[in-house]
C-alpha atoms as a PDB file:
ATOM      1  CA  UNK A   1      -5.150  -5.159 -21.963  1.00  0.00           C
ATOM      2  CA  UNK A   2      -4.679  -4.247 -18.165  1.00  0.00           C
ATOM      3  CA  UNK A   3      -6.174  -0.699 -17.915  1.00  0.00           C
ATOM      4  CA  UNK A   4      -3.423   0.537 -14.934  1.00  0.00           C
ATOM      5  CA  UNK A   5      -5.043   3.652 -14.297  1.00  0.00           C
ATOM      6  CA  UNK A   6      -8.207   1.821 -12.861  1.00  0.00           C
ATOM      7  CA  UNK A   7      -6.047  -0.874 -11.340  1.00  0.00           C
ATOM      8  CA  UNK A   8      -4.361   2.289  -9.650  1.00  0.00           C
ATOM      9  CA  UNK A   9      -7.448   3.904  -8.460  1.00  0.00           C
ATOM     10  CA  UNK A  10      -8.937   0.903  -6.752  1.00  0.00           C
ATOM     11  CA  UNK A  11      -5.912  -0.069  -5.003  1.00  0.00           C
ATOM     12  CA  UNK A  12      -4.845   3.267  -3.703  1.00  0.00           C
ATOM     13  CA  UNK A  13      -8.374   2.891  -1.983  1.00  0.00           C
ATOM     14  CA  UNK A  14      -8.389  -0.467  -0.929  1.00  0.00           C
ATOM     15  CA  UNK A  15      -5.050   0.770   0.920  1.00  0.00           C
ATOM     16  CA  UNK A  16      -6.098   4.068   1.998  1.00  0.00           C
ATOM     17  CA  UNK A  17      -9.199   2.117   3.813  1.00  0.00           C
ATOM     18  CA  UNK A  18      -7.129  -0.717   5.116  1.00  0.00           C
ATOM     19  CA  UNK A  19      -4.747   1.800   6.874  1.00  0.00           C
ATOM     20  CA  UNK A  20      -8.265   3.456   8.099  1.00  0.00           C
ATOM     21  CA  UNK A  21      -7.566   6.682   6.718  1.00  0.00           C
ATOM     22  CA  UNK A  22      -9.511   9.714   5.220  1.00  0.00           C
ATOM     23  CA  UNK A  23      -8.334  11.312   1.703  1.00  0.00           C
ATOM     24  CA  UNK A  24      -8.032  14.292   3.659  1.00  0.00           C
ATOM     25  CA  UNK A  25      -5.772  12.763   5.843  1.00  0.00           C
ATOM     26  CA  UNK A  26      -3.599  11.251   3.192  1.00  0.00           C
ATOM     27  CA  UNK A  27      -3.371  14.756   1.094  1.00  0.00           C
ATOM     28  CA  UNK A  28      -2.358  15.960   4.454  1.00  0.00           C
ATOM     29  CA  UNK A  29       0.373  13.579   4.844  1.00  0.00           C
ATOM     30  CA  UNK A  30       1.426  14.047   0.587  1.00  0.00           C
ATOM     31  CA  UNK A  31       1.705  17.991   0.881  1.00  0.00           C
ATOM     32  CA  UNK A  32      -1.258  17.850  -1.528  1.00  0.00           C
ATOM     33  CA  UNK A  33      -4.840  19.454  -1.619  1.00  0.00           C
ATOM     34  CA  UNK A  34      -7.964  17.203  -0.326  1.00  0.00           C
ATOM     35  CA  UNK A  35      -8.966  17.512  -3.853  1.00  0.00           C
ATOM     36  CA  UNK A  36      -5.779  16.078  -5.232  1.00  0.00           C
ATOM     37  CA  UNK A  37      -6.460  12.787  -4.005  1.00  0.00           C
ATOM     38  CA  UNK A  38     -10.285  12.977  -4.673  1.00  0.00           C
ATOM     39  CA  UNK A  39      -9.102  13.628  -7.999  1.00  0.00           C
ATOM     40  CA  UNK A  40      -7.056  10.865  -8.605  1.00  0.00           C
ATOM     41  CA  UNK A  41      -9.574   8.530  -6.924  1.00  0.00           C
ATOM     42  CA  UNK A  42     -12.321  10.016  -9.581  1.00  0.00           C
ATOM     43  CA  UNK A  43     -10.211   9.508 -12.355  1.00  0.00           C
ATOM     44  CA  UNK A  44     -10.370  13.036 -13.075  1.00  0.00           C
ATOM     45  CA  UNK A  45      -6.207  13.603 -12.329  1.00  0.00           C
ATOM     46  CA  UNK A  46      -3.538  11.385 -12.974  1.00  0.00           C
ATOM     47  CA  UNK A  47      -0.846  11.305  -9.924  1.00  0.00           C
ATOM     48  CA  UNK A  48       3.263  12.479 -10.508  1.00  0.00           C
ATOM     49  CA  UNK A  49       5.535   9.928 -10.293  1.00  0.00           C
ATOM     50  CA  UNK A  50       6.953  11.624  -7.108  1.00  0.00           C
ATOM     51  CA  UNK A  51       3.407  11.628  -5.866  1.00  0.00           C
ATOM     52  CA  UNK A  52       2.821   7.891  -6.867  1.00  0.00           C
ATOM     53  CA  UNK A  53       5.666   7.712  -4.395  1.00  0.00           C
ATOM     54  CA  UNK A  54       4.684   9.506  -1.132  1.00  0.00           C
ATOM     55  CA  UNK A  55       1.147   7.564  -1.661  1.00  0.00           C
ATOM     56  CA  UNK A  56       2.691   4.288  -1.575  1.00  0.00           C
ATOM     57  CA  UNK A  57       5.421   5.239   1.358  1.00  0.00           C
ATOM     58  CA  UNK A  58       2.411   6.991   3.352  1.00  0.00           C
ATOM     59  CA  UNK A  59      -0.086   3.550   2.874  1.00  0.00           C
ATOM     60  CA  UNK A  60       2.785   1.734   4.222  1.00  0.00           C
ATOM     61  CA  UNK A  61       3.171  -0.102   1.502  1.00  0.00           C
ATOM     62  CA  UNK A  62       5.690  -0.901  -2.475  1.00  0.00           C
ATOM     63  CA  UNK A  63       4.421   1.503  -5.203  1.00  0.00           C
ATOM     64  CA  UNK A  64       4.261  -1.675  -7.335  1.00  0.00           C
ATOM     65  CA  UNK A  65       1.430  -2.552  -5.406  1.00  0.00           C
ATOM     66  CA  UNK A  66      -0.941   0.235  -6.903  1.00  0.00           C
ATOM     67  CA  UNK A  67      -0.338  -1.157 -10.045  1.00  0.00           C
ATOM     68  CA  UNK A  68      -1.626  -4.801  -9.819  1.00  0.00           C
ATOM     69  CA  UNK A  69      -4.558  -6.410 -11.237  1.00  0.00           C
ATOM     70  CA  UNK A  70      -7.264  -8.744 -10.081  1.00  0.00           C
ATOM     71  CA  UNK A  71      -6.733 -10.420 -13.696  1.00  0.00           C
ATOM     72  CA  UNK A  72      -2.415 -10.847 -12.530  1.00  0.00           C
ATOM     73  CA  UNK A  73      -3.497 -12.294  -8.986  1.00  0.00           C
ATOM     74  CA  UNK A  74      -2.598 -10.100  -6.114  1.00  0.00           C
ATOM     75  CA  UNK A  75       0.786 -10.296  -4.224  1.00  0.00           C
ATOM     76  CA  UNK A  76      -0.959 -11.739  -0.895  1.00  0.00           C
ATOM     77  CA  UNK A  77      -3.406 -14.174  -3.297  1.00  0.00           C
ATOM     78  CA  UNK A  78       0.321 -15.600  -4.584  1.00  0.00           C
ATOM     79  CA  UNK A  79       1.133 -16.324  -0.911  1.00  0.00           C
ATOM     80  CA  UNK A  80      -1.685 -17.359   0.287  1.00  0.00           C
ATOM     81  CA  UNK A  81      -1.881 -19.907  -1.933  1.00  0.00           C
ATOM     82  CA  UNK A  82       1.828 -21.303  -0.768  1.00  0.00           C
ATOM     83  CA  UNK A  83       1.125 -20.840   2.774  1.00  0.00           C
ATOM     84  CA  UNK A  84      -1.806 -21.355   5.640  1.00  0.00           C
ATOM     85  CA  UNK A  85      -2.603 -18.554   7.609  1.00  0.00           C
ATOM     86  CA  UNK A  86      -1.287 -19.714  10.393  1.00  0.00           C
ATOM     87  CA  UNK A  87       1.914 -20.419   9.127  1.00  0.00           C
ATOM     88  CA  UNK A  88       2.044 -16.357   7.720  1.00  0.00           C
ATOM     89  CA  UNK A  89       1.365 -15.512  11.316  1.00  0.00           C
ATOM     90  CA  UNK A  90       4.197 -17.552  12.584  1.00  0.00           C
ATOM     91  CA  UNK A  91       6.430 -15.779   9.865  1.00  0.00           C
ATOM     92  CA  UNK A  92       5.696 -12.282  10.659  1.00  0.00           C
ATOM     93  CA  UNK A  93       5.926 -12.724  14.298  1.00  0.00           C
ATOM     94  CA  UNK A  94       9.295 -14.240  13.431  1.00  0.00           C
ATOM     95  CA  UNK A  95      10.466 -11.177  11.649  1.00  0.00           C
ATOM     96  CA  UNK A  96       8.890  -9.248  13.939  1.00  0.00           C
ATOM     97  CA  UNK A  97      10.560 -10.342  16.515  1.00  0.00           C
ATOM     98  CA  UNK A  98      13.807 -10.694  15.007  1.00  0.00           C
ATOM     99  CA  UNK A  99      13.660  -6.517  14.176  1.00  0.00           C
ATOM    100  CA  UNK A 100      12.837  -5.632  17.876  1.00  0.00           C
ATOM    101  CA  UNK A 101      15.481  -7.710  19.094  1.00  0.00           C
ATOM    102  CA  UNK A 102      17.674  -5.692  16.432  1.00  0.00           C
ATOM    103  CA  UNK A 103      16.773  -2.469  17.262  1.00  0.00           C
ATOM    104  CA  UNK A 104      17.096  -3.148  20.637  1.00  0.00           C
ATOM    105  CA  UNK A 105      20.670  -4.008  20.101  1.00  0.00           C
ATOM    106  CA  UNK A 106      21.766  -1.219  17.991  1.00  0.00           C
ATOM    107  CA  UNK A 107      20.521   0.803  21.047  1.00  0.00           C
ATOM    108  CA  UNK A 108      22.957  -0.111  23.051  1.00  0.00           C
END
């Protein structure tokens, strides 16, 4: 059985560290206390489902994403195994792209 509470706790940091930011800095940006998010990341607390939901929106990334396990295969491991990293690049430059060029002309 998939134990989501650790699955949780090691993805909130793995995101937390990949957007290169403190747990101070993301209690900050929750309306939380430092300790909050020590907390969580100690098992000590578990989060709200509100607060499940600022994490995720603040680390940039789906909620569903705190929830996955190694043992499930990650979301970019599924990709990654359908494309080459070079053609990922050539994707998100694509959509990348494609939204400037969009927000550009909703400017005018």
């Amino acid at each position: 059985m998939i134990d989501y509470q650790k699955c949780f706790i090691t993805n909130m940091k793995y995101y937390r560290k990949r957007k290169g930011i403190s747990q101070a800095q993301l209690a900050e940006e929750c309306d939380v206390s430092n300790g909050t998010i020590g907390n969580i990341e100690c098992g000590i607390t578990k989060p709200s489902f509100d607060l499940i939901l600022q994490i995720a929106e603040h680390l940039e990334i789906k909620p569903e994403l705190l929830f996955y396990s190694p043992e499930e295969n990650s979301v970019s491991d599924k990709y990654s195994d359908s494309f080459s990293k070079e053609q990922l690049k050539r994707i998100k430059l694509a959509f990348t792209t494609a939204l400037n060029e969009t927000i550009e002309e909703l400017k005018k």
